[in-house]
Protein backbone atom coordinates (compact mmCIF):
# COMPACT_ATOMS: atom_id res chain seq x y z
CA UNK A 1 18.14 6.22 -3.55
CA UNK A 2 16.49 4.92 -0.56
CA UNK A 3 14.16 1.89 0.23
CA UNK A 4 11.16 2.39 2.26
CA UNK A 5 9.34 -0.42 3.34
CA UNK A 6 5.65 0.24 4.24
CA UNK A 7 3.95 -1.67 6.93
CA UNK A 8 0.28 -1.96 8.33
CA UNK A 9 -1.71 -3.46 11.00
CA UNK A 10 -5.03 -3.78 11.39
CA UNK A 11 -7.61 -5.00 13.58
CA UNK A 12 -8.57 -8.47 12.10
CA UNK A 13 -12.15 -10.18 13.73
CA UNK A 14 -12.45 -14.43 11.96
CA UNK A 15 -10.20 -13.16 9.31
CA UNK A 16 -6.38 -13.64 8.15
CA UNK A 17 -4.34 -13.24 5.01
CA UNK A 18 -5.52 -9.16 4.31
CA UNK A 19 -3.88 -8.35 0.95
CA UNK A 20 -4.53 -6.68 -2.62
CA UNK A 21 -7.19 -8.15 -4.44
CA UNK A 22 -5.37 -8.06 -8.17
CA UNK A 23 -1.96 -7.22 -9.38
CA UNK A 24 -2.99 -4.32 -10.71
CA UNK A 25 -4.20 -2.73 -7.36
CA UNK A 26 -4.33 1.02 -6.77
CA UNK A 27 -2.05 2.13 -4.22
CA UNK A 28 -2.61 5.68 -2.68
CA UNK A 29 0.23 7.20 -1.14
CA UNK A 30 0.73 10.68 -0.01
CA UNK A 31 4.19 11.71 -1.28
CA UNK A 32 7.21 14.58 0.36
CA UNK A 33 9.63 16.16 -2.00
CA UNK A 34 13.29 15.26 -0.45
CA UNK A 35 14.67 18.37 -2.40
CA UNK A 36 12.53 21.24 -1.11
CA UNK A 37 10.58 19.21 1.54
CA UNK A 38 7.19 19.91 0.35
CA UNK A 39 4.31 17.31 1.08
CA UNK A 40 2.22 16.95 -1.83
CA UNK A 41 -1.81 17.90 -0.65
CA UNK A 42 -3.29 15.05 -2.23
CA UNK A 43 -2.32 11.37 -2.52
CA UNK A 44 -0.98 10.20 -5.31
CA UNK A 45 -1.99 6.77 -7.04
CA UNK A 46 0.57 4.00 -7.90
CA UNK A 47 0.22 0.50 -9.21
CA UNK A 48 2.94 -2.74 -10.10
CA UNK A 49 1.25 -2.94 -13.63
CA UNK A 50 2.01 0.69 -15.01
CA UNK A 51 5.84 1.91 -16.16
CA UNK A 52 6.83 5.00 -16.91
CA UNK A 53 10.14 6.66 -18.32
CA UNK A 54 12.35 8.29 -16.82
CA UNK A 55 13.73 11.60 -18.34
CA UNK A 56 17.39 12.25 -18.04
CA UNK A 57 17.96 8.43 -17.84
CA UNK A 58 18.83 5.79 -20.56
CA UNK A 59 15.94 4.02 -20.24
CA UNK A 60 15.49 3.46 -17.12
CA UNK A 61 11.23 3.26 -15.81
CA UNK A 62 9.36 3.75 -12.66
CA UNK A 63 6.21 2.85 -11.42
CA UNK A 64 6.12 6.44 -10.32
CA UNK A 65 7.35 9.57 -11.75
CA UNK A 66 6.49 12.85 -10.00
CA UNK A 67 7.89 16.71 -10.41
CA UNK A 68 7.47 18.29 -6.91
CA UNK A 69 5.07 21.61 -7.39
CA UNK A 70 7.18 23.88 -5.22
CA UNK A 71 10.87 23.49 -6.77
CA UNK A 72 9.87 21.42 -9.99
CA UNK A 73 12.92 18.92 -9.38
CA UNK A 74 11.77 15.08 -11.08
CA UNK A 75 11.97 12.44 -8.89
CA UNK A 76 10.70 8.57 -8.91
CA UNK A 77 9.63 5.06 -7.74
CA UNK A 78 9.83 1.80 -8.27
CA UNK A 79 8.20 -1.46 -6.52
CA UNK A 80 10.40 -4.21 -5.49
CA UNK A 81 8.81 -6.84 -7.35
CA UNK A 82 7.83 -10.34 -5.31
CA UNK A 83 7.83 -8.17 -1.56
CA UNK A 84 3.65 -7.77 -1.38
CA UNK A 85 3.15 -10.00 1.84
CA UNK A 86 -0.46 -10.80 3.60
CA UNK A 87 -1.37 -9.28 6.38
CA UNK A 88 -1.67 -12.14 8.86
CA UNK A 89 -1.61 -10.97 12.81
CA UNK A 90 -4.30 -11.59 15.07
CA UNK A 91 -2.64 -9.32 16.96
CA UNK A 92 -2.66 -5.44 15.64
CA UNK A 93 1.30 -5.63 15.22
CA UNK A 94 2.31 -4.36 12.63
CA UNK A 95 4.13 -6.42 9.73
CA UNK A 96 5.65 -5.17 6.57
CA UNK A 97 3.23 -4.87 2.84
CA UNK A 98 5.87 -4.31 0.48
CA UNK A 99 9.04 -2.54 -0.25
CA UNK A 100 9.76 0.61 -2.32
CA UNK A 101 12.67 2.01 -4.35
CA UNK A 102 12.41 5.95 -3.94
CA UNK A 103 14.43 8.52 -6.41
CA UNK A 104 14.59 11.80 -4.48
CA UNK A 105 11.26 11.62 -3.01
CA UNK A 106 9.60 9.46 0.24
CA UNK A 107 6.39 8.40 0.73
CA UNK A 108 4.88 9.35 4.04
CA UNK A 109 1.40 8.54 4.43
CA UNK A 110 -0.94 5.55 3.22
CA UNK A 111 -4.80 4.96 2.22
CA UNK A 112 -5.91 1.64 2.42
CA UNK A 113 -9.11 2.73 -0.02
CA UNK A 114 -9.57 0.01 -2.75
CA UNK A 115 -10.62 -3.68 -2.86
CA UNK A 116 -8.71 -6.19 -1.06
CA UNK A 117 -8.98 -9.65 0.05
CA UNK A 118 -9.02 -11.82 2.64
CA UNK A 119 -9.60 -15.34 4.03
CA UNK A 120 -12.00 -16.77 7.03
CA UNK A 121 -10.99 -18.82 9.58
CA UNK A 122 -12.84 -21.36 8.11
CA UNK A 123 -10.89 -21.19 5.08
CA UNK A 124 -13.90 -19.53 3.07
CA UNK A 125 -12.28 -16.34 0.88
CA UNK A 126 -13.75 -13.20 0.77
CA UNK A 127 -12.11 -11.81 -2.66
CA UNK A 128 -13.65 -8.02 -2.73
CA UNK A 129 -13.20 -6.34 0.45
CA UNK A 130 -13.79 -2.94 -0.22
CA UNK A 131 -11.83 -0.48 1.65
CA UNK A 132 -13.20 2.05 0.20
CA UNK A 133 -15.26 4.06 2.39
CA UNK A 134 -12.86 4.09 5.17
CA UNK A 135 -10.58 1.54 7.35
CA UNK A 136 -13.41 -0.66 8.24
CA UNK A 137 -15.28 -3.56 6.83
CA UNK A 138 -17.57 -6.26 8.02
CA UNK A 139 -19.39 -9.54 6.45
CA UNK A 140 -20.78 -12.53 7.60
CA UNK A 141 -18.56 -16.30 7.62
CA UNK A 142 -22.06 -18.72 6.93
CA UNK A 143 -19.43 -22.12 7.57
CA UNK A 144 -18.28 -20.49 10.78
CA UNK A 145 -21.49 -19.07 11.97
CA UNK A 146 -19.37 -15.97 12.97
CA UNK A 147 -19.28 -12.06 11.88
CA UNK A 148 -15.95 -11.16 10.26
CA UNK A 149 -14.62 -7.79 10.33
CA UNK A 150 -11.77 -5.61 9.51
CA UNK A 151 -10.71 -2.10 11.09
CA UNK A 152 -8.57 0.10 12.67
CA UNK A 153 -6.44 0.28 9.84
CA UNK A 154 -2.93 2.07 9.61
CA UNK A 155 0.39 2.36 8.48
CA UNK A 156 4.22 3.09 8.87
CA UNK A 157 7.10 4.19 6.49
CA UNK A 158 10.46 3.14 7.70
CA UNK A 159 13.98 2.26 5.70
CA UNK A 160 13.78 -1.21 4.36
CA UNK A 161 16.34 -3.33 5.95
């Protein structure tokens, strides 16, 4: 078992406090068998709200349950519930999203496609940012009087401490 902890940064323009719109948001992540190696082609889609079982366990379920194409072995995932965290620097650095519990797999890319939300610096919340045709997104803050934008999107895997 190992714990991977993904992180992002972002370019943030009048905004603060990027996260997931809902509980139930889509994560796509692009997945390497740890058996055989083999990255997966496409990304895969996970979210906290779905379980799944396990076979070969005694009921044990995953958020994520994948057999690897090339050498068929099972492996799975599991969120660390409470660890989704806002995206707050004004600075591009990056700062950890949440944690992972991976089963013979590792996750090694992100998309950031999907709705997310944010707040201005005014305090006025912008609850569907929509990621979905690409990293960047922009809007207007009418109590501010300023443009708000998000881009330059990306994300790092590393071992959760």
């Amino acid at each position: 078992m190992v714990r991977l902890q993904l992180s992002i940064k972002a370019e943030l323009e009048n905004v603060t406090d990027l996260e997931p719109a809902t509980e139930d948001f889509e994560y796509f992540f692009q997945v390497k068998c740890n058996s055989c190696n083999e990255v997966h082609p496409k990304f895969v889609s996970l979210n906290r709200k779905e379980e799944y079982e396990v076979s070969g366990s005694k009921g044990s379920k995953a958020h994520f349950v994948w057999r690897c194409g090339l050498c068929k072995r099972e492996s799975s995932a599991k969120f660390e519930t409470g660890l989704i965290k806002s995206y707050t620097s004004q600075n591009a650095q990056f700062e950890p999203l949440l944690v992972i519990e991976c089963r013979g797999l590792e996750f090694v890319g992100f998309d950031p496609r999907g709705v997310w939300k944010c707040v201005g610096m005014t305090g006025l919340k912008f609850p569907e940012v929509d990621l979905a045709e690409g990293d960047e997104w922009m809007d207007y803050d009418e109590k501010a009087a300023l443009p708000v934008r998000i881009s330059d999107i990306s994300s790092e895997w590393k071992r959760a401490p």
